[in-house]
C-alpha atoms as a PDB file:
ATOM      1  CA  UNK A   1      24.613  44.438-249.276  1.00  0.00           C
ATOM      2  CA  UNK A   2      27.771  45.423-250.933  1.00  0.00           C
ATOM      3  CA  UNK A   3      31.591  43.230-251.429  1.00  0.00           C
ATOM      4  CA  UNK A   4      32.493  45.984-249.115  1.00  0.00           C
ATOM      5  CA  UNK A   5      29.809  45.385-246.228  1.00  0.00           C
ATOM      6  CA  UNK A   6      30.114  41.417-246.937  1.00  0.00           C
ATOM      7  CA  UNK A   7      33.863  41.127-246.542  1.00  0.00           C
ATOM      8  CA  UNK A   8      33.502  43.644-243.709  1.00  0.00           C
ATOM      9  CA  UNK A   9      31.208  41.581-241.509  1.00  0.00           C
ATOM     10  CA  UNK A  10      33.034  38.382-242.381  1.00  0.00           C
ATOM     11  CA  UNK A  11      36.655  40.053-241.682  1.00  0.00           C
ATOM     12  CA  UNK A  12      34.932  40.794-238.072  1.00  0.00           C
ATOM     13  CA  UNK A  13      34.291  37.562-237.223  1.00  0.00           C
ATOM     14  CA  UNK A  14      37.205  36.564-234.631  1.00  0.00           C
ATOM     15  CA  UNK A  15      40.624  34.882-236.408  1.00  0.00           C
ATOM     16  CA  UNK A  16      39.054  35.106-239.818  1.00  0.00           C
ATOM     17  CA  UNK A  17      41.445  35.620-242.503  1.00  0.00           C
ATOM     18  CA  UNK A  18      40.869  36.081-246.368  1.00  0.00           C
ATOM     19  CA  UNK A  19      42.827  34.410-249.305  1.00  0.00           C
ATOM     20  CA  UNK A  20      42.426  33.714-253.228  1.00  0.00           C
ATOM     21  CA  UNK A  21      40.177  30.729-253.115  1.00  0.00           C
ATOM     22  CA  UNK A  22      40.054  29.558-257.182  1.00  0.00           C
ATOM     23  CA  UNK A  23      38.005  32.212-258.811  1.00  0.00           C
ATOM     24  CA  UNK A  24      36.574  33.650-255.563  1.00  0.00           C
ATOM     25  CA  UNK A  25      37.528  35.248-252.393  1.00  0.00           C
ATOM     26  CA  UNK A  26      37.561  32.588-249.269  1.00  0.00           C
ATOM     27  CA  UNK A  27      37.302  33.514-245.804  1.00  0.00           C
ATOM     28  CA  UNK A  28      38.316  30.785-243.202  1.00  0.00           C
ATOM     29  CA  UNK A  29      38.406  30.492-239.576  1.00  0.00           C
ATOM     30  CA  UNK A  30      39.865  27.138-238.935  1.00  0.00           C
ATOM     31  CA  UNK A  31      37.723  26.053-241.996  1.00  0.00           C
ATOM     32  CA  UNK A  32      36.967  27.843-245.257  1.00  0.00           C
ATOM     33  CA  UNK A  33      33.117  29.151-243.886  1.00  0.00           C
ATOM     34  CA  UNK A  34      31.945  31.250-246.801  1.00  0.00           C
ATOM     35  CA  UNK A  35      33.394  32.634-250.128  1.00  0.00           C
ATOM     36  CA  UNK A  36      32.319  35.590-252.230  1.00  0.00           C
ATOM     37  CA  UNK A  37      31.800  35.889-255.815  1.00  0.00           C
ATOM     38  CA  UNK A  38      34.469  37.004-258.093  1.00  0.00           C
ATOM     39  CA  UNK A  39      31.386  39.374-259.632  1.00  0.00           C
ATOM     40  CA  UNK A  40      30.878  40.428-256.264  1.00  0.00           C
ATOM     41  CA  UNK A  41      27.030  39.989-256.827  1.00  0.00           C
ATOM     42  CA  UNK A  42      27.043  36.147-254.366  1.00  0.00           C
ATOM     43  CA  UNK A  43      28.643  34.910-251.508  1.00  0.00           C
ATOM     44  CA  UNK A  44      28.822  31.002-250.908  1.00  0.00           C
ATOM     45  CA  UNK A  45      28.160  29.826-246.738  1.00  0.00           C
ATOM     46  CA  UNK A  46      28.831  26.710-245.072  1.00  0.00           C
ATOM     47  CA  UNK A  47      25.425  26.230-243.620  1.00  0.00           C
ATOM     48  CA  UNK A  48      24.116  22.892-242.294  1.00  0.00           C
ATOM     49  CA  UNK A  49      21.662  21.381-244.362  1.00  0.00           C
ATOM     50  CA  UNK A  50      18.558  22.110-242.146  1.00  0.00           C
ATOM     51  CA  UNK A  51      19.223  25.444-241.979  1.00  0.00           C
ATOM     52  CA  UNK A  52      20.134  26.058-245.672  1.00  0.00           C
ATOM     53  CA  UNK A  53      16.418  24.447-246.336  1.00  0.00           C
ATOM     54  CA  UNK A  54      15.107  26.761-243.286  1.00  0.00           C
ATOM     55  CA  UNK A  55      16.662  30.164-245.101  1.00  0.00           C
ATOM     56  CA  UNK A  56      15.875  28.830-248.516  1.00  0.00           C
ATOM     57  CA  UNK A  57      12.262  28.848-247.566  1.00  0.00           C
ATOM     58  CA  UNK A  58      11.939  31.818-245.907  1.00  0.00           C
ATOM     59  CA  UNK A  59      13.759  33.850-248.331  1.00  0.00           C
ATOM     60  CA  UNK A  60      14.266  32.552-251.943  1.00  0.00           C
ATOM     61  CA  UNK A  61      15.200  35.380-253.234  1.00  0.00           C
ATOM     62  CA  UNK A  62      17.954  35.320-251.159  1.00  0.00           C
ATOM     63  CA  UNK A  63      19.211  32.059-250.437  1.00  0.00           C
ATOM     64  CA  UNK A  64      19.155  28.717-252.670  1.00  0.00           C
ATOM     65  CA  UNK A  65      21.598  25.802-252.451  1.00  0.00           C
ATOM     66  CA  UNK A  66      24.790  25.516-254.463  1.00  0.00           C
ATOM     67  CA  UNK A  67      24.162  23.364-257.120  1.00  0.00           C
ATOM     68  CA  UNK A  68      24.786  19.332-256.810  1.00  0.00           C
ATOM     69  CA  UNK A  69      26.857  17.615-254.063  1.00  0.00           C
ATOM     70  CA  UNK A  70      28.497  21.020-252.643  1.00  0.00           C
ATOM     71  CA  UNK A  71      24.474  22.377-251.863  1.00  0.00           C
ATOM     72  CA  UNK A  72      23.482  19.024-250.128  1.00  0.00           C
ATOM     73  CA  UNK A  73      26.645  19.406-247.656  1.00  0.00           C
ATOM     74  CA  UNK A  74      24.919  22.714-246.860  1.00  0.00           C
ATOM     75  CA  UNK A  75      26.897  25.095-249.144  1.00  0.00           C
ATOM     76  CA  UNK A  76      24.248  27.810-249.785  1.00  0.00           C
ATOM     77  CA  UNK A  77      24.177  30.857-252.305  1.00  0.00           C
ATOM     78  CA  UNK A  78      23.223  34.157-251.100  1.00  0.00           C
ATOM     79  CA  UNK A  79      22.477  37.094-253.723  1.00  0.00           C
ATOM     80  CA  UNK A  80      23.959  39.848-251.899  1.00  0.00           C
ATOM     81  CA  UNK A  81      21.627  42.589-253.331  1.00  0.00           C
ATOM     82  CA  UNK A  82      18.796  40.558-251.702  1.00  0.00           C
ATOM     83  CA  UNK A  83      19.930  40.564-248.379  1.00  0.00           C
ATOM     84  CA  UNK A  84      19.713  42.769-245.211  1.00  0.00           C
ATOM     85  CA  UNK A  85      22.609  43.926-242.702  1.00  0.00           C
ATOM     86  CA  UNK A  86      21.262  41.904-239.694  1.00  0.00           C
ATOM     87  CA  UNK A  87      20.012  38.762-241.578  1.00  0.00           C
ATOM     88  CA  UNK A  88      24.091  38.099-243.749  1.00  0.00           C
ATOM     89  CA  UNK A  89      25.459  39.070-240.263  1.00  0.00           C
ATOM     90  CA  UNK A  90      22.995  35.887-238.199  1.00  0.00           C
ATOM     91  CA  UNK A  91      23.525  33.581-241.520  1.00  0.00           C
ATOM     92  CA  UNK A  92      27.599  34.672-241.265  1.00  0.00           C
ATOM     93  CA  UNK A  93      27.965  33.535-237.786  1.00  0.00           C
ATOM     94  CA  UNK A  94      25.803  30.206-238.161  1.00  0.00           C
ATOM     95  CA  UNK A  95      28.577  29.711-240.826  1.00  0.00           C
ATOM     96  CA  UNK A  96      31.776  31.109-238.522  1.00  0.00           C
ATOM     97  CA  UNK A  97      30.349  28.674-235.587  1.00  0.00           C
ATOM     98  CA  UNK A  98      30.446  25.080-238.044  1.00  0.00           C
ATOM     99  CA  UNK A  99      33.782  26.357-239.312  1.00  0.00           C
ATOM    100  CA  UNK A 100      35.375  25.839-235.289  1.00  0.00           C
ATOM    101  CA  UNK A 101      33.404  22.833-235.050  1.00  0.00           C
ATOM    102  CA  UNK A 102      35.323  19.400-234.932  1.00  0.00           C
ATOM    103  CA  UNK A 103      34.673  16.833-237.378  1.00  0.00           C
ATOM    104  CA  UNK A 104      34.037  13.463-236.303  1.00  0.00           C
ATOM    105  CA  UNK A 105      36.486  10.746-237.137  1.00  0.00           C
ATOM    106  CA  UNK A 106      35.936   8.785-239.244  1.00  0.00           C
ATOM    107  CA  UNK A 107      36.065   4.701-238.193  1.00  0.00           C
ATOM    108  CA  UNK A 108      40.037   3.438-238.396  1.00  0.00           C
ATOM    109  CA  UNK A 109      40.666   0.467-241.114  1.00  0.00           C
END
């Protein structure tokens, strides 16, 4: 997968828009879902935990968590080069779909 193809596919995703996001590219629908790379060679997605572990075992070499506290919320790298069409486009829209969902309130004081 290319920046091209990613941004394409995430651009198609209904009421996504894409902004300057510190030094990488954010796309947001309601939420901020995924990000890509400034070296255009990763893309960051807002995946829940059980299926950033899911994708991280099935394919490695293409998924891993973030780093610390942003990869235990679910935040997963994907190394674009290592990744099909169809399987960014399913991981995309698992990402698109927790970016409309509501967040729970949390308990008044």
């Amino acid at each position: 997968m290319s920046t091209a193809e990613f941004r394409d596919l995430a651009l198609a995703l209904a009421g996504t828009s894409e902004a300057p996001h510190f030094d990488r590219t954010a796309f947001r629908a309601v939420r901020i879902f995924a990000t890509l790379g400034a070296d255009g060679l990763s893309a960051n997605l807002k995946l829940a935990p059980e299926e950033q572990e899911f994708k991280s075992m099935l394919a490695p070499e293409a998924f891993a968590p973030v780093p610390g506290g942003w990869g235990r919320q679910g935040w997963t790298t994907v190394t674009l080069a290592r990744i099909d069409r169809t399987e960014l486009a399913d991981a995309l829209a698992l990402a698109y779909a927790h970016a409309h969902r509501k967040r729970p309130r949390s308990p008044s004081r």
